[in-house]
N, C-alpha and C. Protein backbone atom coordinates (compact mmCIF):
# COMPACT_ATOMS: atom_id res chain seq x y z
N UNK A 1 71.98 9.76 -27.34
CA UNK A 1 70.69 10.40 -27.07
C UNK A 1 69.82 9.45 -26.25
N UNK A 2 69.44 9.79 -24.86
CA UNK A 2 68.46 8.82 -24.09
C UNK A 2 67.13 8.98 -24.83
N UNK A 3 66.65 7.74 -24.47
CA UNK A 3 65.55 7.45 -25.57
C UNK A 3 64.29 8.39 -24.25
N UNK A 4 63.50 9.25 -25.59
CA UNK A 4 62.90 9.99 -24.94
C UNK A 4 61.74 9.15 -24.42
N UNK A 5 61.14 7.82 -23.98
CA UNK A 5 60.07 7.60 -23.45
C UNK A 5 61.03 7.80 -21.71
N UNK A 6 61.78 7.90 -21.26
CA UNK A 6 62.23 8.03 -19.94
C UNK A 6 61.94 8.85 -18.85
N UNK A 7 61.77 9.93 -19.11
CA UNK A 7 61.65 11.13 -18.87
C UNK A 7 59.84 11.09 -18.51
N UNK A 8 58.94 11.28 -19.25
CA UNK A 8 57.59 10.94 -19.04
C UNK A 8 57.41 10.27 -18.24
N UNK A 9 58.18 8.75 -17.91
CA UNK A 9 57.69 7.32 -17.00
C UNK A 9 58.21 7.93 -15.84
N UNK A 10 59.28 8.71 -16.38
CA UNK A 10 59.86 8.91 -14.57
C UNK A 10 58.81 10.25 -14.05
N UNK A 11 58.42 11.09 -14.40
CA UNK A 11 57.38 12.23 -14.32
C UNK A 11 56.17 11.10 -13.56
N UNK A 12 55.58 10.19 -14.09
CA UNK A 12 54.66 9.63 -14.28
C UNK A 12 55.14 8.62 -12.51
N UNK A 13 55.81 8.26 -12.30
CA UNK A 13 56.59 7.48 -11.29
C UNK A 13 56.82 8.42 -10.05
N UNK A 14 56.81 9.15 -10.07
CA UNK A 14 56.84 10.53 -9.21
C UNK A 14 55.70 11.02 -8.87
N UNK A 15 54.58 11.03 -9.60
CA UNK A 15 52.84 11.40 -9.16
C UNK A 15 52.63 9.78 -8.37
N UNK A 16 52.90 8.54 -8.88
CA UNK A 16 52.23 7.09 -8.52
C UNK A 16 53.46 6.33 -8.91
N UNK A 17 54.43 6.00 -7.59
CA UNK A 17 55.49 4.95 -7.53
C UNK A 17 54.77 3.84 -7.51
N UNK A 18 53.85 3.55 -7.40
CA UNK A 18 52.95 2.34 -7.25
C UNK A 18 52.33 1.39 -9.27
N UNK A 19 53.19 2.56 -9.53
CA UNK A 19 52.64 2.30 -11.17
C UNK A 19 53.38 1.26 -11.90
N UNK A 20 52.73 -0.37 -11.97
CA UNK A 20 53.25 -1.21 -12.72
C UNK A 20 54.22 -1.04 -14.00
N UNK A 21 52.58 -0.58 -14.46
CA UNK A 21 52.74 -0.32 -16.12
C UNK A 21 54.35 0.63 -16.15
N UNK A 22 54.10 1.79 -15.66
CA UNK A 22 55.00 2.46 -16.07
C UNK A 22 56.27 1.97 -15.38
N UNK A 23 56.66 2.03 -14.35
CA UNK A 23 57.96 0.95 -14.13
C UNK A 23 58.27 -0.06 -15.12
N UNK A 24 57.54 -1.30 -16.03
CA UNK A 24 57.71 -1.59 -16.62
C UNK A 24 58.32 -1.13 -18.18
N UNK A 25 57.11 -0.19 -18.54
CA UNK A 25 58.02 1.16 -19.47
C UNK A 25 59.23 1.23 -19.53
N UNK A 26 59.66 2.33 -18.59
CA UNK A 26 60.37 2.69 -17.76
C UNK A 26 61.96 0.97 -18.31
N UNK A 27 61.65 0.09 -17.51
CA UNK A 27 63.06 -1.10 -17.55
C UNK A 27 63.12 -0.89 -19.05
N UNK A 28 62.15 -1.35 -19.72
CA UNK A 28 61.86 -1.18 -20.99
C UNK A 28 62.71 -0.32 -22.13
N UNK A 29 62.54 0.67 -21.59
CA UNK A 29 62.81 2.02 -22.31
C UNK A 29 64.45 2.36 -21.98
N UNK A 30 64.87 1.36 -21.13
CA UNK A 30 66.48 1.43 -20.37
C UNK A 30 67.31 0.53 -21.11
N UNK A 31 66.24 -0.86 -21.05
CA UNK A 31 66.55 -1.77 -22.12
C UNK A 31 67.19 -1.55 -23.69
N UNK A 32 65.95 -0.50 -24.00
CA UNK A 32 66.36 -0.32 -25.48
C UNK A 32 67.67 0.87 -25.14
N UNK A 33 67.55 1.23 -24.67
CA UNK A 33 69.14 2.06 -24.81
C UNK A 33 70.30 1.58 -24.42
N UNK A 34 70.22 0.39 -23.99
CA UNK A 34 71.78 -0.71 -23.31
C UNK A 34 71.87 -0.25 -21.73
N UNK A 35 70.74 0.34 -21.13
CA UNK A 35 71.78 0.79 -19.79
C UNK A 35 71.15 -0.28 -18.85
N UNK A 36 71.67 -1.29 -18.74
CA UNK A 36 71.01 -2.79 -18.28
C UNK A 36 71.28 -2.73 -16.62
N UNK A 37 71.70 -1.96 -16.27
CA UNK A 37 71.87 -1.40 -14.62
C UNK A 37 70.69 -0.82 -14.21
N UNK A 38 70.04 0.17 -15.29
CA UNK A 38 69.16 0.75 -14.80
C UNK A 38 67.93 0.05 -14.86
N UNK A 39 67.85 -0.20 -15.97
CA UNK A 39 66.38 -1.31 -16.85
C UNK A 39 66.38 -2.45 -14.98
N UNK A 40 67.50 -3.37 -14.98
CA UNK A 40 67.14 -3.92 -13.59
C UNK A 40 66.68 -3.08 -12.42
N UNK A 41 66.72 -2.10 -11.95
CA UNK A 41 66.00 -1.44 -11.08
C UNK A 41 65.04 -1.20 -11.14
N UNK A 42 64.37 -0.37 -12.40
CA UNK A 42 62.72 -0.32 -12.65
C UNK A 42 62.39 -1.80 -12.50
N UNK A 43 62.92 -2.37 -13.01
CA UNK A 43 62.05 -4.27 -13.11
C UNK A 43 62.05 -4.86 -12.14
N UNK A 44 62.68 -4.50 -11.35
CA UNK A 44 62.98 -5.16 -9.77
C UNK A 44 61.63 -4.31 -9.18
N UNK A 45 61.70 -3.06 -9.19
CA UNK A 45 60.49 -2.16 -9.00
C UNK A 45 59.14 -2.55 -9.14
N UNK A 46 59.06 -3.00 -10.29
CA UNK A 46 58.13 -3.18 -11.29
C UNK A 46 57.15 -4.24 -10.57
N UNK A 47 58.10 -5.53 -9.98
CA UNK A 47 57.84 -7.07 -9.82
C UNK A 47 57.66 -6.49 -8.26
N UNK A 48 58.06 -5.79 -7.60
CA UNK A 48 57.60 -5.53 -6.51
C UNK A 48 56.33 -4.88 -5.61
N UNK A 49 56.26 -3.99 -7.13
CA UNK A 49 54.81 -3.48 -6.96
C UNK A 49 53.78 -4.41 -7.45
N UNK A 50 54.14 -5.20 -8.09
CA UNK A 50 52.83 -6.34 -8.46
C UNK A 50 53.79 -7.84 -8.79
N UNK A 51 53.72 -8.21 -7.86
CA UNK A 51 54.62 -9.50 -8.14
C UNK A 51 54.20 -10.54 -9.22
N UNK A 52 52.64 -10.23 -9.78
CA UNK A 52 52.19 -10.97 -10.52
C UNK A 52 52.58 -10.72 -12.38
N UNK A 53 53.01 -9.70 -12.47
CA UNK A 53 53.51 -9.29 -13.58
C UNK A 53 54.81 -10.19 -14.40
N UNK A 54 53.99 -11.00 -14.92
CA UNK A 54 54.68 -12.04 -15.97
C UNK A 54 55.85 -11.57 -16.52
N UNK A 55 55.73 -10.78 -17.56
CA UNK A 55 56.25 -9.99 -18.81
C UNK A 55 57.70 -9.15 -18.10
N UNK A 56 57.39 -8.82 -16.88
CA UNK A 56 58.94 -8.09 -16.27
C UNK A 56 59.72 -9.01 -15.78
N UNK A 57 59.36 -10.06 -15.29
CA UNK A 57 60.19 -11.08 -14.97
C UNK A 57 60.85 -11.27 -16.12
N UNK A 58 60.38 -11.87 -17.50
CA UNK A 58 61.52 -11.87 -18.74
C UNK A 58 62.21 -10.89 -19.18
N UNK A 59 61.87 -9.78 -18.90
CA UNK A 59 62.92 -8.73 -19.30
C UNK A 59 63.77 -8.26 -17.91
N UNK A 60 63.64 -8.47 -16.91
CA UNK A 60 64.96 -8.86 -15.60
C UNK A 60 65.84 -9.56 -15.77
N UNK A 61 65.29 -10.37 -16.30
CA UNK A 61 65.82 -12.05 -16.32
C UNK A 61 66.78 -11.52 -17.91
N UNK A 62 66.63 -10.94 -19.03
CA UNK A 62 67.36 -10.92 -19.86
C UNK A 62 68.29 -9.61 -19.12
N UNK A 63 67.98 -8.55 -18.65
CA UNK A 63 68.63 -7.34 -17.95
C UNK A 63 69.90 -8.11 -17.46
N UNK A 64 69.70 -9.17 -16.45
CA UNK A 64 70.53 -9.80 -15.38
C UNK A 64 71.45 -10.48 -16.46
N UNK A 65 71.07 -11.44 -17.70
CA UNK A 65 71.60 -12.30 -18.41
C UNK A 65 72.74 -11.01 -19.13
N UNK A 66 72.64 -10.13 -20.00
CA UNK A 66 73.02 -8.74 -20.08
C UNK A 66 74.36 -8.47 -19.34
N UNK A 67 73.88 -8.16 -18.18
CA UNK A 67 75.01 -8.08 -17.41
C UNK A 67 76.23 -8.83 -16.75
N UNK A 68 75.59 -10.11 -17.05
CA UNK A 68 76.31 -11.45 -16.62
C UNK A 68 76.36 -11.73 -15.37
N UNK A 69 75.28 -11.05 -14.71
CA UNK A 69 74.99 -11.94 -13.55
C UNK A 69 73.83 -12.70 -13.28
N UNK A 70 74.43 -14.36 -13.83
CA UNK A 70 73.53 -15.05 -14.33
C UNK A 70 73.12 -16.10 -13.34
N UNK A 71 73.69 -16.42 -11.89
CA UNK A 71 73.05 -16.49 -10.54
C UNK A 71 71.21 -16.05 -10.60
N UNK A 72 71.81 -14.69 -10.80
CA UNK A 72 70.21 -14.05 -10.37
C UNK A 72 69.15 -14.12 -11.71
N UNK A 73 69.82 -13.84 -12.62
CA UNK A 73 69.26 -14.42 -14.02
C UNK A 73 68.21 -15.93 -13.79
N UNK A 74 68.84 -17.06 -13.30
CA UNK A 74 68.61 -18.41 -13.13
C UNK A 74 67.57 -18.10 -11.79
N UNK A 75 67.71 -17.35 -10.92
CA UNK A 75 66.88 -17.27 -9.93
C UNK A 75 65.42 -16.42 -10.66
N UNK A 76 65.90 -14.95 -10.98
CA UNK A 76 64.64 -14.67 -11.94
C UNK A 76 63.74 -15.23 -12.69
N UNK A 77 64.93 -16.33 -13.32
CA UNK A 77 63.50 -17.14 -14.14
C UNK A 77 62.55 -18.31 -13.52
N UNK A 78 63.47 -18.92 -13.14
CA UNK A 78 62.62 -19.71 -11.67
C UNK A 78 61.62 -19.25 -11.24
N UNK A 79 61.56 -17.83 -10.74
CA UNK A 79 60.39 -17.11 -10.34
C UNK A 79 59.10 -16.62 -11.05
N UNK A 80 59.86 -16.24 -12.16
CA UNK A 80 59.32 -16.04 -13.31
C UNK A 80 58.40 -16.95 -13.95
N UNK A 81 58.94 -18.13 -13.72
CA UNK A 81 57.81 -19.34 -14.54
C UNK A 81 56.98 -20.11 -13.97
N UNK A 82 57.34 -19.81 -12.52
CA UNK A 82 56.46 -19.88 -11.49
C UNK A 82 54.65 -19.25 -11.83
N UNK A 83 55.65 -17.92 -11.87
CA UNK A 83 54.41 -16.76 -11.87
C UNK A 83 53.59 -16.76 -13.07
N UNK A 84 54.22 -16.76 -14.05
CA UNK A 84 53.66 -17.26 -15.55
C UNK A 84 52.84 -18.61 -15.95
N UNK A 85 53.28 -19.35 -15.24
CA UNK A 85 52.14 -20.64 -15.05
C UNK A 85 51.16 -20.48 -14.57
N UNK A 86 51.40 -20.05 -13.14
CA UNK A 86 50.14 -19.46 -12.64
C UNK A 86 49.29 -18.51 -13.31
N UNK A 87 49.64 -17.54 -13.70
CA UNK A 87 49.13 -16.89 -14.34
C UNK A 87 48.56 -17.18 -15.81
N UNK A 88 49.14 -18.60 -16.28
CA UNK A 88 48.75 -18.93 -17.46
C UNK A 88 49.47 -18.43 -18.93
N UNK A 89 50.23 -17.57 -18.52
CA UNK A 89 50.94 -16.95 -19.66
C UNK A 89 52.01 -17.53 -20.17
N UNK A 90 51.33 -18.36 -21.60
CA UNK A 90 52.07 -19.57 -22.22
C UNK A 90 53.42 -18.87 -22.62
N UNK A 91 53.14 -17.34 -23.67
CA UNK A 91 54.43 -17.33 -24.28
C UNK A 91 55.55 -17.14 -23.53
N UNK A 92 55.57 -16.61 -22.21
CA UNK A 92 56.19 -16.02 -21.25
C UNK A 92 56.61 -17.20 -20.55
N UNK A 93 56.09 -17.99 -20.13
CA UNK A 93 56.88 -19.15 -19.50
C UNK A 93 57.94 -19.67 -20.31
N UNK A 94 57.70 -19.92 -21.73
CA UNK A 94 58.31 -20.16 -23.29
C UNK A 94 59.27 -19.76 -22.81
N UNK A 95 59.19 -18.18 -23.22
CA UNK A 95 60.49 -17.32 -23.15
C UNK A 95 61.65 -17.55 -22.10
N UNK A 96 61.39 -17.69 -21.11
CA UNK A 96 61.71 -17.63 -19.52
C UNK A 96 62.75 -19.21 -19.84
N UNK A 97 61.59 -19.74 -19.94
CA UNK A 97 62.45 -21.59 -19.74
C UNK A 97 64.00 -21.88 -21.00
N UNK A 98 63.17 -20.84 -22.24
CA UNK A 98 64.29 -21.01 -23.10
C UNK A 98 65.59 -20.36 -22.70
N UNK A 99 65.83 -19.20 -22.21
CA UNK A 99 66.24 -18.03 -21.56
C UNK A 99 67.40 -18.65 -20.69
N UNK A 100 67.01 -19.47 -19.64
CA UNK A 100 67.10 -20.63 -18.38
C UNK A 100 67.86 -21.57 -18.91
N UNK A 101 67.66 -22.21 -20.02
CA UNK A 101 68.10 -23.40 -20.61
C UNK A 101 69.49 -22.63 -21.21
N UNK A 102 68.86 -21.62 -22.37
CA UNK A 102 70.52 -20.64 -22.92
C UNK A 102 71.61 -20.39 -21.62
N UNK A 103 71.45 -20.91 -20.24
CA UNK A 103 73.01 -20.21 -19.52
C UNK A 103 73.38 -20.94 -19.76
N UNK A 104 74.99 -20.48 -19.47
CA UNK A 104 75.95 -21.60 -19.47
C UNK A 104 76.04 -21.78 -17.72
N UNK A 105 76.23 -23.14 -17.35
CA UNK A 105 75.97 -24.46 -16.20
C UNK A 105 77.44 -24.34 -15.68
């Protein structure tokens, strides 16, 4: 059963592709159902429409880790903690660096 927040974000994504929040949802809501192909597209989405968005970078970055392509994983977070510093967002850099440190080298 697809988890019913999907359906709404994508409705919602269709009036305003420009919509952070809901792209984020949206990876989110892909996430919790295992389909880690898709969850990376909204989040790739997501970071494109506002590159400043902390919080999607760690859930890309686990999407990518997920799938085992952990190249882009290691590049995501890089970016990611970039953006999270800047932005100041302690737990999220946390997350990101620990995330970074868990690949295997």
């Amino acid at each position: 059963m697809p988890n019913p927040r999907i359906e709404p974000l994508k409705k919602v994504l269709a009036l305003d592709p420009k919509d952070d929040v809901a792209w984020f949802g949206l990876g989110k809501a892909y996430m919790d159902d295992g389909s880690f192909e898709e969850a990376t597209k909204a989040l790739r989405q997501c970071v494109t429409v506002k590159p400043t968005y902390s919080a999607a970078y760690f859930a890309l970055a686990q999407s990518l880790q997920k799938l085992g392509r952990l190249d882009e994983c290691r590049t995501v977070c890089a970016t990611g903690i970039e953006v999270s510093t800047k932005n100041g967002d302690a737990m999220v850099t946390k997350n990101l660096e620990a995330l970074k440190s868990s690949l295997p080298t």
